[in-house]
Protein backbone atom coordinates (compact mmCIF):
# COMPACT_ATOMS: atom_id res chain seq x y z
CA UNK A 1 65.81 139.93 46.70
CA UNK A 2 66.87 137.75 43.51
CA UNK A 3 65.32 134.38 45.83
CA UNK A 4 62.32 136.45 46.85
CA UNK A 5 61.30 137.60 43.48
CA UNK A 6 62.04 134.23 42.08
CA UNK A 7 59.24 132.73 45.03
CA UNK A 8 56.77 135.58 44.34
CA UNK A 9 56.67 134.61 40.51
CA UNK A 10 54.70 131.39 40.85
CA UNK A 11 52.18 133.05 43.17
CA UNK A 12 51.93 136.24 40.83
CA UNK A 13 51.10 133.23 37.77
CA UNK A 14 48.58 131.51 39.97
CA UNK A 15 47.10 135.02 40.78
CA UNK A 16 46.69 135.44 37.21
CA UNK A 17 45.06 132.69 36.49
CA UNK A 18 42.60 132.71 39.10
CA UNK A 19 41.63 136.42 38.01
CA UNK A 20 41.51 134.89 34.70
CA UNK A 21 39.01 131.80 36.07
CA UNK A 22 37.24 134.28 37.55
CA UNK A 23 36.79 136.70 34.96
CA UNK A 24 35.29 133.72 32.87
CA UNK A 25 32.77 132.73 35.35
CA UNK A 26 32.05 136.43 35.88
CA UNK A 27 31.25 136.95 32.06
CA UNK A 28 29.31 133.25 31.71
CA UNK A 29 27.32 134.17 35.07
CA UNK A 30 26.18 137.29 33.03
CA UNK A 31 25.07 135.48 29.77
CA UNK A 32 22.59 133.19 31.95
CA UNK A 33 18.96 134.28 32.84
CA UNK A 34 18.21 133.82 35.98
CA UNK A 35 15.34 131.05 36.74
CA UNK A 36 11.78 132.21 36.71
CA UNK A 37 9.57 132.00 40.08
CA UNK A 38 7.21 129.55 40.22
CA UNK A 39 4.05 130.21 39.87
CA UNK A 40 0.49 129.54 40.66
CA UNK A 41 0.01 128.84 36.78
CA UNK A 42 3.08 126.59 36.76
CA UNK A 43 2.57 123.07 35.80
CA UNK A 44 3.52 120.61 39.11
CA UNK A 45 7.08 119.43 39.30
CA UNK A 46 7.71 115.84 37.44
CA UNK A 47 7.15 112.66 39.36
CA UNK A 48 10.22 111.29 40.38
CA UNK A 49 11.26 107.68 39.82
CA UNK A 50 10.38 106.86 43.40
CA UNK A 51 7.30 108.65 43.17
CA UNK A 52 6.22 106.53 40.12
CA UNK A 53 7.23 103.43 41.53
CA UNK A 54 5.19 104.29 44.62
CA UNK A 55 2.10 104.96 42.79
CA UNK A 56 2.30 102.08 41.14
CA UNK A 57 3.09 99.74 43.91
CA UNK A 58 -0.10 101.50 45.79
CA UNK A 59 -2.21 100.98 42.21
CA UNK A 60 -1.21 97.14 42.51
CA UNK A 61 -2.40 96.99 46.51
CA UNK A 62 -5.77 98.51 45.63
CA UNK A 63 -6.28 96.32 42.40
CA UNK A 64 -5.05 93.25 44.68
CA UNK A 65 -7.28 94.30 47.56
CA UNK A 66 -10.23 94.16 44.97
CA UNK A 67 -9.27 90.78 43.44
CA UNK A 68 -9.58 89.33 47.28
CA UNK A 69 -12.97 91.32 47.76
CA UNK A 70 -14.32 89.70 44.44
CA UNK A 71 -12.63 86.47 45.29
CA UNK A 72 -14.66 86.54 48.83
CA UNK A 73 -17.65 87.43 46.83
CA UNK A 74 -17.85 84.94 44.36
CA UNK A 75 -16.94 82.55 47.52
CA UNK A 76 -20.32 83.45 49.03
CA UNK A 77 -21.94 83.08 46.42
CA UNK A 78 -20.76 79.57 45.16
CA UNK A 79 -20.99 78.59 49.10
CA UNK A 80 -24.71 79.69 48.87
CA UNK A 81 -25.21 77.84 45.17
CA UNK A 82 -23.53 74.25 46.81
CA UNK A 83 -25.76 74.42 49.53
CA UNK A 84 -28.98 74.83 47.65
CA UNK A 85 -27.58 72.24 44.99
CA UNK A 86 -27.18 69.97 48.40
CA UNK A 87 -30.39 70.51 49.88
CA UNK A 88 -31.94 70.25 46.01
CA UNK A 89 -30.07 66.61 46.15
CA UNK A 90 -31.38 65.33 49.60
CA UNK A 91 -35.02 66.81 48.19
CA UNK A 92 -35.01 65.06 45.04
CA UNK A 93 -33.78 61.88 46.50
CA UNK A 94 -36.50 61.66 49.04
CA UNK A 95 -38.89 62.06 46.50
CA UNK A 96 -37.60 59.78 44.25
CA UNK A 97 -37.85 57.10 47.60
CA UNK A 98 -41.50 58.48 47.95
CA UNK A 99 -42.02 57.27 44.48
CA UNK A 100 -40.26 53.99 44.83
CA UNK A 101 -42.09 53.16 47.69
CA UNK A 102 -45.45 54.03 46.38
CA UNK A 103 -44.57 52.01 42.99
CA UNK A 104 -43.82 48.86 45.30
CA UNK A 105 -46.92 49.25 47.03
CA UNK A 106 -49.17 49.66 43.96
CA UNK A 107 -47.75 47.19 42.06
């Protein structure tokens, strides 16, 4: 019986002490309020870092996409302005041939 009672001793202190742990969580658990419901009112949840990062990267595509839609605009439109600055060129030197060859033959 001595052996026995000298095994059960260890047990009995761990018993204790886990009824002790417990008793502690047991009285903490009662001092907290439990978490409101969300609600309707409730503000959204916060972004998380992902989230942000996402946003972001999808803010840069669109601003990107509309730096390439400008650049293709302002393409056309210096395409259009070299081509009437070309056929302004040709124009004006014709004429000024016209005008050469009318000053030789007058003069």
């Amino acid at each position: 019986m001595t052996a026995l009672a000298a095994q059960d001793r260890p047990i009995r202190a761990w018993m204790r002490v886990l009824d002790e742990i417990e008793g502690a969580v047991s009285r903490r658990l009662a001092l907290v309020e439990e978490p409101r419901a969300a609600t309707a009112d409730a503000a959204p949840p916060a972004p998380t870092p992902l989230q942000v990062l996402d946003d972001r990267l999808a803010q840069m595509q669109a601003r990107l996409e509309r730096a390439e839609q400008d650049a293709r605009d302002a393409d056309a439109v210096l395409l259009r302005e070299a081509e009437a600055h070309r056929r302004w060129t040709e124009e004006t030197a014709t004429a000024r041939r016209r005008l050469a060859d009318r000053a030789q033959g007058v003069g």
